[in-house]
Protein backbone atom coordinates (compact mmCIF):
# COMPACT_ATOMS: atom_id res chain seq x y z
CA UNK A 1 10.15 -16.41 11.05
CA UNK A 2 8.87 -16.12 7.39
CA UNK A 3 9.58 -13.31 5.13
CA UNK A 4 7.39 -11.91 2.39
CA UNK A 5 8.72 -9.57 -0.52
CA UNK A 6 5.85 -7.18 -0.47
CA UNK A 7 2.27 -6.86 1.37
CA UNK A 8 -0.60 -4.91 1.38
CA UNK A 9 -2.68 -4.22 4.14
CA UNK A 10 -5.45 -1.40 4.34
CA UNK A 11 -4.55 0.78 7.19
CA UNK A 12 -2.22 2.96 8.76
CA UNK A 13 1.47 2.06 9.41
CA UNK A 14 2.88 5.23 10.19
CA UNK A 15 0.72 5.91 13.75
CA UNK A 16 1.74 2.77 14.94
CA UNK A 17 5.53 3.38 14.14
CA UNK A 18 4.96 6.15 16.39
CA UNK A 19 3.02 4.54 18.92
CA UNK A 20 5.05 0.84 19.33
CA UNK A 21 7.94 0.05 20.71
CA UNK A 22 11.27 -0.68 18.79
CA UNK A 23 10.98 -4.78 18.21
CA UNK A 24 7.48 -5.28 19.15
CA UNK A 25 5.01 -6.52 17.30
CA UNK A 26 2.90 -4.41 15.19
CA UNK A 27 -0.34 -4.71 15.99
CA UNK A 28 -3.09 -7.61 14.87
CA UNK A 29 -3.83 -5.02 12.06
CA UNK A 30 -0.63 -5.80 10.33
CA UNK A 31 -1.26 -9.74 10.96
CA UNK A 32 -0.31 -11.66 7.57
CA UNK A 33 -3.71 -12.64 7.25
CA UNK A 34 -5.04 -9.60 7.41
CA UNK A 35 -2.88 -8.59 4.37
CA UNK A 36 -2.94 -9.42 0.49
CA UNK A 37 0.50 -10.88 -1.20
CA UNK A 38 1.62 -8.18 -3.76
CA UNK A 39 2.10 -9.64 -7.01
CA UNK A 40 2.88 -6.85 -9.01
CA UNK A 41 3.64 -3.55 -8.24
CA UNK A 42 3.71 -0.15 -10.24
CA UNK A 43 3.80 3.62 -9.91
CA UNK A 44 5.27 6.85 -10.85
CA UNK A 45 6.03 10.24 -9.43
CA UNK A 46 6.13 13.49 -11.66
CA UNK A 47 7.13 16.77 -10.53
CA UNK A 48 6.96 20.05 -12.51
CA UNK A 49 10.97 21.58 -12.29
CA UNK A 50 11.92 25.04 -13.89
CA UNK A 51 14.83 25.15 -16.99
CA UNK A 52 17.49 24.76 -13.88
CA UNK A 53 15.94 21.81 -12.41
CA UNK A 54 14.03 23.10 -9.42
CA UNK A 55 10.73 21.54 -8.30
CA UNK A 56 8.00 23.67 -7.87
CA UNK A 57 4.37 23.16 -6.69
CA UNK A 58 2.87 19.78 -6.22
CA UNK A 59 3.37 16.29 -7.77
CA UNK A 60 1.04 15.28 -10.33
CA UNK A 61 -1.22 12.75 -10.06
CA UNK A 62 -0.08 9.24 -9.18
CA UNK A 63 -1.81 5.73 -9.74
CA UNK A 64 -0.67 2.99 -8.29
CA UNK A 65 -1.58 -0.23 -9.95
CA UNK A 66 -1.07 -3.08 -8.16
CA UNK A 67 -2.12 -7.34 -8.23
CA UNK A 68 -3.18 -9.45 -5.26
CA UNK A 69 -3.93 -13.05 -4.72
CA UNK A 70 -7.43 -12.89 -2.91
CA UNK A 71 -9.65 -15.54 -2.00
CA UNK A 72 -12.70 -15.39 -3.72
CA UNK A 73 -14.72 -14.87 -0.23
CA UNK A 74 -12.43 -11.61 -0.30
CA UNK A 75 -13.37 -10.08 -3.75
CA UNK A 76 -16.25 -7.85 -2.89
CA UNK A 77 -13.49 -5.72 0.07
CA UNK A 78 -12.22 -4.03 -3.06
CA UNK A 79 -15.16 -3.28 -4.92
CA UNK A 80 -16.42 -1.88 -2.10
CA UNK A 81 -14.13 0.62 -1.73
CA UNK A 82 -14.97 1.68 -5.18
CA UNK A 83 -18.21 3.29 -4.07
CA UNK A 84 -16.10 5.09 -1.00
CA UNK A 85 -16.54 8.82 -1.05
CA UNK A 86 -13.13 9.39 1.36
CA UNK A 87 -9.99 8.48 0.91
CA UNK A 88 -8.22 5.11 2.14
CA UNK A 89 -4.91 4.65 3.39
CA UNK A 90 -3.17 1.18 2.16
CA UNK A 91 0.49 0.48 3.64
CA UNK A 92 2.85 -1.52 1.36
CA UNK A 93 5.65 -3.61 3.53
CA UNK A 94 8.49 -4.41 1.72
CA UNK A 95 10.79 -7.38 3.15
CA UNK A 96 8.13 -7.63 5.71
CA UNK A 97 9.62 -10.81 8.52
CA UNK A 98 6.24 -12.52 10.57
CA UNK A 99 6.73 -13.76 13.65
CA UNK A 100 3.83 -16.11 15.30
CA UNK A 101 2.03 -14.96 11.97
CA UNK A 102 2.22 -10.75 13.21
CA UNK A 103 4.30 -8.07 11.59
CA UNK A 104 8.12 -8.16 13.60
CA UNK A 105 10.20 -6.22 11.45
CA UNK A 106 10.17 -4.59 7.63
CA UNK A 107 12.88 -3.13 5.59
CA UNK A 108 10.53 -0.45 4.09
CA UNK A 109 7.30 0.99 3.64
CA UNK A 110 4.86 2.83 1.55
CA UNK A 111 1.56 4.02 2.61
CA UNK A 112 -0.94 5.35 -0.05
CA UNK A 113 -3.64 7.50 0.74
CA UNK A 114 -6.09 7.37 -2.04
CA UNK A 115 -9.25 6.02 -4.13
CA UNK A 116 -9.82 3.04 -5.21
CA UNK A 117 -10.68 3.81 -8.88
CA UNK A 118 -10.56 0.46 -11.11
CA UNK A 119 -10.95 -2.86 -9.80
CA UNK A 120 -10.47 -6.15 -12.08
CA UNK A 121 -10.50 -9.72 -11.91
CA UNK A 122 -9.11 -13.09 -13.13
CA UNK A 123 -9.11 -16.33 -12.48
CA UNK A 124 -5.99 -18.21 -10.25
CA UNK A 125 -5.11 -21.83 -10.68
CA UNK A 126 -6.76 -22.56 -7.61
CA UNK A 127 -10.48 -22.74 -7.95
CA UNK A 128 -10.81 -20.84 -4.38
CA UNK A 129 -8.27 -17.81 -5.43
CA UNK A 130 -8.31 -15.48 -7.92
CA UNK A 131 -5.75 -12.50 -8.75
CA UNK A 132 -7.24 -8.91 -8.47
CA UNK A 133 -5.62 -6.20 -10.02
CA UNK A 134 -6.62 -2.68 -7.98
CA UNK A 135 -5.87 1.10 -9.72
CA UNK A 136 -5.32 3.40 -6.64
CA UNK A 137 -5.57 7.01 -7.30
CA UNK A 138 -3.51 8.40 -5.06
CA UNK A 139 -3.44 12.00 -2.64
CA UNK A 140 -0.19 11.44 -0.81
CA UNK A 141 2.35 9.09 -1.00
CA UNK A 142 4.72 8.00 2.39
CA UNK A 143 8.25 6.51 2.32
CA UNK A 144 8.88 5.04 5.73
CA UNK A 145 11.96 3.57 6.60
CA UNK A 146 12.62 1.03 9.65
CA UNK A 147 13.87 3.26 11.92
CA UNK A 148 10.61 5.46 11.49
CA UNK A 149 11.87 8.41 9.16
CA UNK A 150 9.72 9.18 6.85
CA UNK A 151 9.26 11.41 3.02
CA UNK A 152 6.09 12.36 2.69
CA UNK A 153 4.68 13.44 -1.00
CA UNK A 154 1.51 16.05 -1.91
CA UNK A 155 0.22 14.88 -5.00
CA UNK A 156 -1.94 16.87 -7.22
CA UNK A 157 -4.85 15.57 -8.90
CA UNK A 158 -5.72 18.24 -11.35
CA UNK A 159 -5.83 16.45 -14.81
């Protein structure tokens, strides 16, 4: 079994977390190679709170940035998705383990259900790679842990 820190795969984690079985594998969806290797990771999460620290209404708006490694057959998937009218849902594995190459087992997840809204490129040391950093803008954020719980966040994207 091989371990990877963190993934990213466009889809869906969450409905089949409800639809598999504890231990079984999770789908050909979730197959390392349909997934990119996270390089770099970053977001944040604002919410509005009154003077005694209450949140009220939604989050604000969230971007996720984030850099793959991509094969350069695999560039134009993301640019693509720029010119997408509806929203996409990408699932981030954390501590993901792969067993006969297919998801087993992750520590954590985070799906992001958003646009794809600024794509960029540089070259890799290997001629046949290159590292793609994505800006995500995102509608909803999902925690999901292991054992299936889940945190869902509204986010706001009034600004």
């Amino acid at each position: 079994m091989k371990e990877i820190k963190v993934m990213v795969f466009v889809g869906n984690l969450e409905e089949l977390v409800k639809s598999s079985m504890k231990d079984a594998v999770l789908s050909d969806r979730f197959s390392k190679y349909n997934g990119y290797t996270v390089q770099q990771l970053s977001y944040g999460v604002e919410r509005v709170r009154d003077e005694v620290g209450t949140a009220y209404g939604e989050s604000e708006g969230v971007e996720v940035d984030f850099t793959i490694r991509v094969m350069d057959t695999e560039l134009i998937v993301f640019y693509e998705k720029l010119k997408d009218l509806a929203s996409e849902c990408y699932t981030f594995i954390f501590n993901g383990t792969f067993e006969e190459d297919h998801l087993k087992h992750y520590d954590n997840a985070m799906m992001v259900d958003g646009f794809v809204v600024d794509v960029e490129e540089c070259a890799a040391n290997d001629k046949n790679q290159a590292l793609m950093h994505v800006k995500l803008l995102a509608r909803e954020l999902i925690y999901i842990h292991h054992d299936g719980s889940n945190l869902s966040i509204n986010i706001s994207n009034s600004h």
